[in-house]
N, C-alpha and C. Protein backbone atom coordinates (compact mmCIF):
# COMPACT_ATOMS: atom_id res chain seq x y z
N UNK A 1 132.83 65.85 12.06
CA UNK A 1 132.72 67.11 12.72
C UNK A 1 132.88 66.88 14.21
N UNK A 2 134.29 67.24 14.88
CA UNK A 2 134.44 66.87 16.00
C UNK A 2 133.73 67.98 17.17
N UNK A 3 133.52 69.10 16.86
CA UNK A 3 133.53 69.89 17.53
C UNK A 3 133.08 71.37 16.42
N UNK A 4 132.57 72.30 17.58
CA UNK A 4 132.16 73.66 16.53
C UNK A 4 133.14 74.58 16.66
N UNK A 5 134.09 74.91 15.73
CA UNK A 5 134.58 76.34 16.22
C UNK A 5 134.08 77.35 15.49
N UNK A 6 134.59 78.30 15.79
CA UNK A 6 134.18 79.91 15.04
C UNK A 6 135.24 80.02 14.32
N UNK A 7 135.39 80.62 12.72
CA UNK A 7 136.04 81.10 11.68
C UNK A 7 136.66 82.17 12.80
N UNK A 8 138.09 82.56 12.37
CA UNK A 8 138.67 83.97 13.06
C UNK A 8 138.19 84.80 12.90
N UNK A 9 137.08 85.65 11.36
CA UNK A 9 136.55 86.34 11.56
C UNK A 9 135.21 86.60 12.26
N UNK A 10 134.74 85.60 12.58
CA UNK A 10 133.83 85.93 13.41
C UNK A 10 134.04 86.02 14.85
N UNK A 11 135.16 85.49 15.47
CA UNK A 11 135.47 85.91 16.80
C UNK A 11 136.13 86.93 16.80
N UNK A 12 136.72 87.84 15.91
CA UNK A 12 136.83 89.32 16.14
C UNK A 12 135.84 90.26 15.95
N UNK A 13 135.18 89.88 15.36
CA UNK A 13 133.19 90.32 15.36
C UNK A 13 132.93 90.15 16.83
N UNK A 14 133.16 89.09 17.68
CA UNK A 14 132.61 89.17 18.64
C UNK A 14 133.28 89.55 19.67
N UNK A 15 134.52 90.01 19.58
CA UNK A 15 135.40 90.84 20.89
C UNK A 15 134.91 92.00 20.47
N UNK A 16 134.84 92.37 18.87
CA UNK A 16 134.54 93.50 18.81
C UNK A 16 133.43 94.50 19.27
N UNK A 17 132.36 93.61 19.75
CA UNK A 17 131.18 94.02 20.12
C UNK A 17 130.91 93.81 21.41
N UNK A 18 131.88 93.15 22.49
CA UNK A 18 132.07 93.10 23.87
C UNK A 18 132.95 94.21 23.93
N UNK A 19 133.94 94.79 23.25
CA UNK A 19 134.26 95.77 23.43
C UNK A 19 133.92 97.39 23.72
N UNK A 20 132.41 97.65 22.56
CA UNK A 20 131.41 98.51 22.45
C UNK A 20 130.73 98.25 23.74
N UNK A 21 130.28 97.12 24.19
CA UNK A 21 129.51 96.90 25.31
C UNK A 21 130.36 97.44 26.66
N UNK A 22 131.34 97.29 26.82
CA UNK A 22 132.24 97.35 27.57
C UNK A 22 132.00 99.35 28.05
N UNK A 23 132.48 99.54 26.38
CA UNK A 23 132.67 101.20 26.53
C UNK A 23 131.51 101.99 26.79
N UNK A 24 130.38 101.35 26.29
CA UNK A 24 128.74 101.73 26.70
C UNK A 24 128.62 101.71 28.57
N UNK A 25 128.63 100.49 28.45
CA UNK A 25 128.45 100.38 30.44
C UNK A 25 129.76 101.13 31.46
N UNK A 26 130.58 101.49 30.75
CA UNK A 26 131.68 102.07 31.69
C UNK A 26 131.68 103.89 31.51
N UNK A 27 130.87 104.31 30.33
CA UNK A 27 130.42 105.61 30.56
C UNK A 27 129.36 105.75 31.11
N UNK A 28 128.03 104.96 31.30
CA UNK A 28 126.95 105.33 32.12
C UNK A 28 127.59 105.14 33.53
N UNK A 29 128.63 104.11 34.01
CA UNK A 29 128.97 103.82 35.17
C UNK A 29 129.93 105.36 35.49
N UNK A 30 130.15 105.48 34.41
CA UNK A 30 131.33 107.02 35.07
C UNK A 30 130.16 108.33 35.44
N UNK A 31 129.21 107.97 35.16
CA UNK A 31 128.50 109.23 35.73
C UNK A 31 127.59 109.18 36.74
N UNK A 32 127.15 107.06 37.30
CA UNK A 32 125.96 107.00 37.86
C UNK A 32 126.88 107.05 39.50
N UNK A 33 128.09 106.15 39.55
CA UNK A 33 128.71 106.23 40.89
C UNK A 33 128.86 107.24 41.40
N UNK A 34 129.21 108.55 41.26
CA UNK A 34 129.69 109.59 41.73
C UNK A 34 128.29 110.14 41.90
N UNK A 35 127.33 109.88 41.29
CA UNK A 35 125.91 110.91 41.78
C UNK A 35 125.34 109.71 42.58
N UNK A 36 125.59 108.25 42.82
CA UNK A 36 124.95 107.74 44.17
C UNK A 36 126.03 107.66 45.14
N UNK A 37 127.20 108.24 45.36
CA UNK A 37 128.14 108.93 46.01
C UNK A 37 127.69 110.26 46.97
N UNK A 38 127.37 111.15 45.84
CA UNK A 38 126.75 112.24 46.44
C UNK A 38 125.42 112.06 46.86
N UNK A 39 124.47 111.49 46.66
CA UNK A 39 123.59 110.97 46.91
C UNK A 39 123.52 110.25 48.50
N UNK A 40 124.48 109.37 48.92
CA UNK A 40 124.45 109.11 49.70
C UNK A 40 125.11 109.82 50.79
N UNK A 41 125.97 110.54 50.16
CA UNK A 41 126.92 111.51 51.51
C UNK A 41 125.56 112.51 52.10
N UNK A 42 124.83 112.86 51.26
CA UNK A 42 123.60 114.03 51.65
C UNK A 42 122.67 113.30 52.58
N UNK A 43 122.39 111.49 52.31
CA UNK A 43 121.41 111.10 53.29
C UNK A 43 122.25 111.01 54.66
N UNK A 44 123.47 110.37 54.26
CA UNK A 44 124.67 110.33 55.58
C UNK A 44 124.72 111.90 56.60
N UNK A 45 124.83 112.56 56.12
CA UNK A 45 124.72 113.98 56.57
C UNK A 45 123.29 114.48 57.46
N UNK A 46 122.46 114.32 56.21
CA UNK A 46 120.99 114.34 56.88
C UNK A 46 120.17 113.16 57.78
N UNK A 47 121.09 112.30 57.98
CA UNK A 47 120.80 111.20 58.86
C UNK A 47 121.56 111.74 60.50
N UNK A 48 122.73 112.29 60.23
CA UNK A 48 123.38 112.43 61.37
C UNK A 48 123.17 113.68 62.12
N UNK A 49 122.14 114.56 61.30
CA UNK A 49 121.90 116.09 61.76
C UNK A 49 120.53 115.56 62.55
N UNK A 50 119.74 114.32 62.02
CA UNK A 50 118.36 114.36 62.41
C UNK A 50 118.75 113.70 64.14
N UNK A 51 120.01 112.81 64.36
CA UNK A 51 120.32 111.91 65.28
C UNK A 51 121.34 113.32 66.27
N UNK A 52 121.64 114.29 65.91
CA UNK A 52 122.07 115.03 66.66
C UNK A 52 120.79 116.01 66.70
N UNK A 53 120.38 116.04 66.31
CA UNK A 53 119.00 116.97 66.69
C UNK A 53 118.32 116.06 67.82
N UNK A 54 117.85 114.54 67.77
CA UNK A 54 117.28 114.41 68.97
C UNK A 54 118.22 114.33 69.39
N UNK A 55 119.34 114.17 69.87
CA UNK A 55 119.94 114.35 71.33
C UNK A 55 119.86 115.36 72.30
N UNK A 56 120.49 116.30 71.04
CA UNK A 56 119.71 117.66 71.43
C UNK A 56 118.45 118.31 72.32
N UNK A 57 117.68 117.83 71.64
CA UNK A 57 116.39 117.99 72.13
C UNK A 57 116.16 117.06 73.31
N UNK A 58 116.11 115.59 73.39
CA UNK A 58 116.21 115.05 74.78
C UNK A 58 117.28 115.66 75.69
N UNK A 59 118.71 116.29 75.47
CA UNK A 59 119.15 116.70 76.59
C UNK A 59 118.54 118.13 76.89
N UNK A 60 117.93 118.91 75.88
CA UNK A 60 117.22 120.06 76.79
C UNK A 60 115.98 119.50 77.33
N UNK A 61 115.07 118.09 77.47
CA UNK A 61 113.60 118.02 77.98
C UNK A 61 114.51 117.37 79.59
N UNK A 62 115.59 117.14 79.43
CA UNK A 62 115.96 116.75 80.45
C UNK A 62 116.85 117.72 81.77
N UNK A 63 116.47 118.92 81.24
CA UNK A 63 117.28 119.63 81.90
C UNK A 63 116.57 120.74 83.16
N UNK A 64 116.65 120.77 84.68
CA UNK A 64 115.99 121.04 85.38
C UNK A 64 115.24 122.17 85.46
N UNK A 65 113.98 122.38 85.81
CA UNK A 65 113.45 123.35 86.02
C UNK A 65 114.13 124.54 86.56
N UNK A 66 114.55 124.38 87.43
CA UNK A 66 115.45 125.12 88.36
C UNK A 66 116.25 126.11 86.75
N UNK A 67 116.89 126.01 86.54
CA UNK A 67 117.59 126.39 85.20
C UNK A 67 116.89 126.87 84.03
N UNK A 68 115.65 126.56 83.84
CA UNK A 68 115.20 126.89 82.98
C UNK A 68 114.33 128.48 83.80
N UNK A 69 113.91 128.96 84.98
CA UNK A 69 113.46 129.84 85.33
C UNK A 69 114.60 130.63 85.59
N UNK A 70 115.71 130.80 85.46
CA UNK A 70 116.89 131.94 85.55
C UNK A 70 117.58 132.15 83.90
N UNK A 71 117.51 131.27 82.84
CA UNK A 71 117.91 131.45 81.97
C UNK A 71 117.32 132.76 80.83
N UNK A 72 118.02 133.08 80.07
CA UNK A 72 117.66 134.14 78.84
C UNK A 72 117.64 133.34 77.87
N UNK A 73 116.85 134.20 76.69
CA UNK A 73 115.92 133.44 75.75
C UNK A 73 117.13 132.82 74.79
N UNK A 74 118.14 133.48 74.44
CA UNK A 74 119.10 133.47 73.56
C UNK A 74 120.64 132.82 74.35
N UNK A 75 121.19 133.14 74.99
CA UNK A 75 122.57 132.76 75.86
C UNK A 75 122.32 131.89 77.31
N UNK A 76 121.14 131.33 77.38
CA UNK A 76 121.44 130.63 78.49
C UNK A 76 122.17 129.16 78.63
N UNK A 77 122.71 128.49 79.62
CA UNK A 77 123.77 128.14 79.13
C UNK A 77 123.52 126.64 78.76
N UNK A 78 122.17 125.97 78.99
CA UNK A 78 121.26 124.60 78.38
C UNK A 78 121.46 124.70 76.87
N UNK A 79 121.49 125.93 76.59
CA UNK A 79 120.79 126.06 75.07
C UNK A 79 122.25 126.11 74.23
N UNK A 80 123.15 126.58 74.59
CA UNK A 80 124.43 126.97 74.26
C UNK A 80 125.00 125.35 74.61
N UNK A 81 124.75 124.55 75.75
CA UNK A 81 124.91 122.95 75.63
C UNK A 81 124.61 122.08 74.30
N UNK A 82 123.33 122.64 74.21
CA UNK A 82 122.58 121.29 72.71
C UNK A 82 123.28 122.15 71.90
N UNK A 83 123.45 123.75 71.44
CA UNK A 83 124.01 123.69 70.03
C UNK A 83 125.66 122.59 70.11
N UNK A 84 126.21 123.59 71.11
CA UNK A 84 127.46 122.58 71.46
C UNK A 84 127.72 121.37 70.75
N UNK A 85 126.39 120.17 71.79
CA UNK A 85 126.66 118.70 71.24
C UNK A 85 125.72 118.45 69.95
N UNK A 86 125.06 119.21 68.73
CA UNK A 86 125.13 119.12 67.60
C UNK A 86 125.89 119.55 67.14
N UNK A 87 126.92 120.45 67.40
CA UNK A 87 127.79 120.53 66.09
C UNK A 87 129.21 119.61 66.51
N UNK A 88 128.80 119.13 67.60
CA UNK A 88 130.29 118.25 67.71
C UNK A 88 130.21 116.80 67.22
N UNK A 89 129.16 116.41 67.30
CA UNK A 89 128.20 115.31 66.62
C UNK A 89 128.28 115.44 65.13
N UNK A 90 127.66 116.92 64.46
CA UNK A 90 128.59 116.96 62.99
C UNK A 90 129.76 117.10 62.85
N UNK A 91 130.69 117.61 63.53
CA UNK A 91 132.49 117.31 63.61
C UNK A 91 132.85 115.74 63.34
N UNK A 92 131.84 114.72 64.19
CA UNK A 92 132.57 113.52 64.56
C UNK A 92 131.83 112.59 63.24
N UNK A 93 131.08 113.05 62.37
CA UNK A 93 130.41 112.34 60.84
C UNK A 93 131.88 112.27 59.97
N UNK A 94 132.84 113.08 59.77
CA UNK A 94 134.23 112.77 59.29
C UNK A 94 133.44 113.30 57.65
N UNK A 95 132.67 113.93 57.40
CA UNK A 95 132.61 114.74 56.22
C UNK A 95 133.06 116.04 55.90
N UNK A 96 133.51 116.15 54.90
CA UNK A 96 134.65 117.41 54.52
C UNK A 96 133.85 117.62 53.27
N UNK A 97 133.94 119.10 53.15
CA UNK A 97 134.40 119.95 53.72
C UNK A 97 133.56 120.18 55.25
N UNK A 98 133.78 120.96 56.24
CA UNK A 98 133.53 121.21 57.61
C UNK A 98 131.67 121.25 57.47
N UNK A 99 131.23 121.11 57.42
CA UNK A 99 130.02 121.55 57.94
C UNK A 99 129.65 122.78 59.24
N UNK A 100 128.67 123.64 58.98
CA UNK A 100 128.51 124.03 59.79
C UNK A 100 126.99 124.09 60.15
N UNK A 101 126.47 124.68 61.20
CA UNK A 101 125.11 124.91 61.07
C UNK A 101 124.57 126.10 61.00
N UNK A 102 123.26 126.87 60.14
CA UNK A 102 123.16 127.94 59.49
C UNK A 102 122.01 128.69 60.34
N UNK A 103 120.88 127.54 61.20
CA UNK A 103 120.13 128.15 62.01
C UNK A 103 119.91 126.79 63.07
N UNK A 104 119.77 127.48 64.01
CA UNK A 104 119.16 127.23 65.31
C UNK A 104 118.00 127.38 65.53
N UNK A 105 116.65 126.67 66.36
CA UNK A 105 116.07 127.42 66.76
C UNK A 105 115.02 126.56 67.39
N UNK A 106 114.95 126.93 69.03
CA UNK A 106 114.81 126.22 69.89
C UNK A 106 113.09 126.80 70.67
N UNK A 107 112.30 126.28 70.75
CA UNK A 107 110.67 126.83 70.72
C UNK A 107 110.23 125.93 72.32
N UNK A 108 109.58 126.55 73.06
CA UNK A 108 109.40 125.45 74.25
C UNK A 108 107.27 125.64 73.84
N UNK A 109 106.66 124.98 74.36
CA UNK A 109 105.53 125.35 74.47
C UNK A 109 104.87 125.26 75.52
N UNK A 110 103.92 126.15 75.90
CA UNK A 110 103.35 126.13 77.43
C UNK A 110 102.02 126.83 77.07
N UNK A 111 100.93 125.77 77.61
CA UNK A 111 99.58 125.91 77.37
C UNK A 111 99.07 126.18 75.50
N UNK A 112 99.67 125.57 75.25
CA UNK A 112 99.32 125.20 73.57
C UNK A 112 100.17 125.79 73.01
N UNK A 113 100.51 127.31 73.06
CA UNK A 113 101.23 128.22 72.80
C UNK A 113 103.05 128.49 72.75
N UNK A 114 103.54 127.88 71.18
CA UNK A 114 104.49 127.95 71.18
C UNK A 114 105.40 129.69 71.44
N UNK A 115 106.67 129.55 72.05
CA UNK A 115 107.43 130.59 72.18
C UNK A 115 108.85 130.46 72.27
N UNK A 116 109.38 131.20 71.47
CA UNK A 116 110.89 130.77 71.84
C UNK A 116 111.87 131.22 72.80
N UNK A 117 110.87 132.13 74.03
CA UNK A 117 111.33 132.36 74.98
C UNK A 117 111.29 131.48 76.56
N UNK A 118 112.01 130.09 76.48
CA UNK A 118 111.87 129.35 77.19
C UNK A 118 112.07 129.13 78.68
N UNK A 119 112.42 130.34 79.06
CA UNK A 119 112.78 131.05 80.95
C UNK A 119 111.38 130.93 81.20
N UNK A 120 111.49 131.20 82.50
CA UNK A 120 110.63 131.42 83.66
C UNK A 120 109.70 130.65 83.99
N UNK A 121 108.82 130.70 84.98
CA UNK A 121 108.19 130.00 86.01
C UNK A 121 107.54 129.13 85.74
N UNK A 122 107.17 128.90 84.30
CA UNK A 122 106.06 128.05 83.59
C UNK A 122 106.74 127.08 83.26
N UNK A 123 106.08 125.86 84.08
CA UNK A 123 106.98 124.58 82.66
C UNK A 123 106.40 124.55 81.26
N UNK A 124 107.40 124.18 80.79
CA UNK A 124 106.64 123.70 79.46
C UNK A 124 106.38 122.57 78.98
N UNK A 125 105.45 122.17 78.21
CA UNK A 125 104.92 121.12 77.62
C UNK A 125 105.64 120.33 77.00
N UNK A 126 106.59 120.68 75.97
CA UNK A 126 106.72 119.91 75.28
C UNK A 126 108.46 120.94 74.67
N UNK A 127 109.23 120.55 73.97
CA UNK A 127 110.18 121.27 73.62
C UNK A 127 110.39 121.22 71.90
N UNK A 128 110.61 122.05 71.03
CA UNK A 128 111.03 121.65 70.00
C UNK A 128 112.36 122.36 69.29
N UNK A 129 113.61 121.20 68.61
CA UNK A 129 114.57 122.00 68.08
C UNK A 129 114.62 121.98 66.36
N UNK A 130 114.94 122.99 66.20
CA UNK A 130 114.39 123.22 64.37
C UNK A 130 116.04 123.00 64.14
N UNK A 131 116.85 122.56 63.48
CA UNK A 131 118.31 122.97 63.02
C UNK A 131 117.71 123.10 61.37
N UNK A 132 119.25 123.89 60.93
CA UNK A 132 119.28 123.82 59.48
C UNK A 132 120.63 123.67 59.11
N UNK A 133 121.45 123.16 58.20
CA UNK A 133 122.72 123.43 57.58
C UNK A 133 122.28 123.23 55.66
N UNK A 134 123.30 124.64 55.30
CA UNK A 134 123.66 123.98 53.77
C UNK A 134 124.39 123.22 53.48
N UNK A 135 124.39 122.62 53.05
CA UNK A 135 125.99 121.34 51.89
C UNK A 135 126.16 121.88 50.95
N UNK A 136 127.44 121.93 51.36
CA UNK A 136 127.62 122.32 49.88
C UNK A 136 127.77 121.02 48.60
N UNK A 137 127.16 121.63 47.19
CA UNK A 137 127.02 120.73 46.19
C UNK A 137 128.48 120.50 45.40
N UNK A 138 129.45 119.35 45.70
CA UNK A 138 130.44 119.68 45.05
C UNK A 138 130.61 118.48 44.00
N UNK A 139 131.17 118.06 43.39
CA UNK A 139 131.33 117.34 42.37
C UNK A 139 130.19 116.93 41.11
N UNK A 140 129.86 115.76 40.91
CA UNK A 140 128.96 115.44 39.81
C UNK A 140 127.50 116.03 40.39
N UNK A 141 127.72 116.19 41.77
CA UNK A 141 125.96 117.06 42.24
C UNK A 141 125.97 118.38 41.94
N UNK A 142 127.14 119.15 41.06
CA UNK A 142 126.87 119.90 40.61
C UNK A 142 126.08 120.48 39.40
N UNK A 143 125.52 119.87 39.13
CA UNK A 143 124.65 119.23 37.81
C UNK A 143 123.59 119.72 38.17
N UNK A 144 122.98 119.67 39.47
CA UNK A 144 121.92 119.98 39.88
C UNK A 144 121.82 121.42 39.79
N UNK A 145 121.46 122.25 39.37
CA UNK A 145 121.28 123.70 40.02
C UNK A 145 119.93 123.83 41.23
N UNK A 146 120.86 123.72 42.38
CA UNK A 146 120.14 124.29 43.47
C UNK A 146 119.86 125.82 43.76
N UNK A 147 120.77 126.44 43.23
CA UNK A 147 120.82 128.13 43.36
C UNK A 147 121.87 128.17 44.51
N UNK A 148 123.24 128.94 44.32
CA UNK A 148 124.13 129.11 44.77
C UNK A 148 124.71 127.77 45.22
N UNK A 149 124.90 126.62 44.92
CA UNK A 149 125.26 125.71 45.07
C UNK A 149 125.54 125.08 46.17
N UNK A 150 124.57 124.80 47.15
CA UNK A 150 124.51 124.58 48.05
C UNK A 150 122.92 123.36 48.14
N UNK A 151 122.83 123.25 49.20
CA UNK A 151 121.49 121.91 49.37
C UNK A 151 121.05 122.57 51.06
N UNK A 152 119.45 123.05 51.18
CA UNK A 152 119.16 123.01 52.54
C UNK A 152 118.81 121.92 53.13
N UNK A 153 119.34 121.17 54.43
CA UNK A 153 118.80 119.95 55.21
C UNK A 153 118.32 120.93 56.26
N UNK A 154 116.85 120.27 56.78
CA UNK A 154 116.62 120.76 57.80
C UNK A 154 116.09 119.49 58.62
N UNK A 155 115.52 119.75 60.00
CA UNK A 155 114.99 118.46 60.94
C UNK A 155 114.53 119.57 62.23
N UNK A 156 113.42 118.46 62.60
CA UNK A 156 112.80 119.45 63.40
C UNK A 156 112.36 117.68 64.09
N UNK A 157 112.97 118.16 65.77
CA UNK A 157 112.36 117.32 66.75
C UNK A 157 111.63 118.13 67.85
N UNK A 158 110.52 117.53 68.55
CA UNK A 158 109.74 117.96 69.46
C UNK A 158 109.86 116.68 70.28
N UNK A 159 109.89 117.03 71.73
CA UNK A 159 109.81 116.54 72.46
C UNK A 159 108.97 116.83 73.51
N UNK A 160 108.57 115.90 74.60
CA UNK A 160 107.87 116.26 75.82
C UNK A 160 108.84 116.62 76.98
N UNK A 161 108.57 117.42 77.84
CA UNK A 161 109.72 118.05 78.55
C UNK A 161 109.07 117.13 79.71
N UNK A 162 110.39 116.27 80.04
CA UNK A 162 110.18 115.08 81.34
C UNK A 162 110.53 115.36 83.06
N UNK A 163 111.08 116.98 83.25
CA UNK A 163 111.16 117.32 84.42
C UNK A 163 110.42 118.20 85.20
């Protein structure tokens, strides 16, 4: 007995059952990549909204007094800056479809008391920016029912206002 081989029928017994194995692991794989795909495009997304939110927010704690006592609560032109460089910040993430953002909303506080009317003579304490965007749910994350197929990210930074 020089050596062991296998009868032919038993090595087609055994392709045959690397074969089954084969077709087993390549259908769980056809459904797990594409949902840690989507999976990760949503943290990618919600990673880059939280990193354009503080910028955001540090470039309004950085922005002079002077400006903040002539501005309006809604169109002044600091505030119309940070939406600006968050959504150009989500432009430059290179995710498609476009993203947009769904709310704004920018709160200053002065003497404990938050307000989102951030003009006039009072500094404020501290600044905070709320953003929100939907994603939309498209491929194998459609599985999920979110309700209207979409996903809310939100992020909320506060800052101390340094001028």
């Amino acid at each position: 007995m020089k050596g062991f081989s296998m009868t032919p029928p038993v090595r087609r017994r055994v392709r045959g059952i690397a074969h089954i194995e084969l077709a087993l692991v390549l259908s769980v794989m056809w459904i797990l990549l594409p949902l840690i795909f989507s999976f990760g495009r949503i943290f990618y997304v919600s990673a880059a909204l939280k990193q354009a939110n503080n910028d955001a927010a540090a470039s309004l704690a950085a922005v002079p007094m002077a400006e903040w006592v002539t501005s309006a609560s809604a169109t002044s032109p600091m505030k119309l800056r940070a939406i600006a460089l968050v959504e150009r910040a989500l432009a430059d993430t290179g995710v498609t479809p476009t993203l947009a953002l769904d709310n704004v909303v920018i709160t200053c506080v002065r003497g404990g008391m938050p307000s989102q009317n951030c003009g006039g003579i009072d500094r404020p304490e501290s600044i905070t920016v709320t953003l929100a965007m939907n994603i939309p749910m498209v491929g194998v994350m459609n599985m999920f029912d979110t309700g209207g197929g979409t996903l809310l990210v939100f992020t909320t930074v506060t800052v101390p206002y340094t001028n």
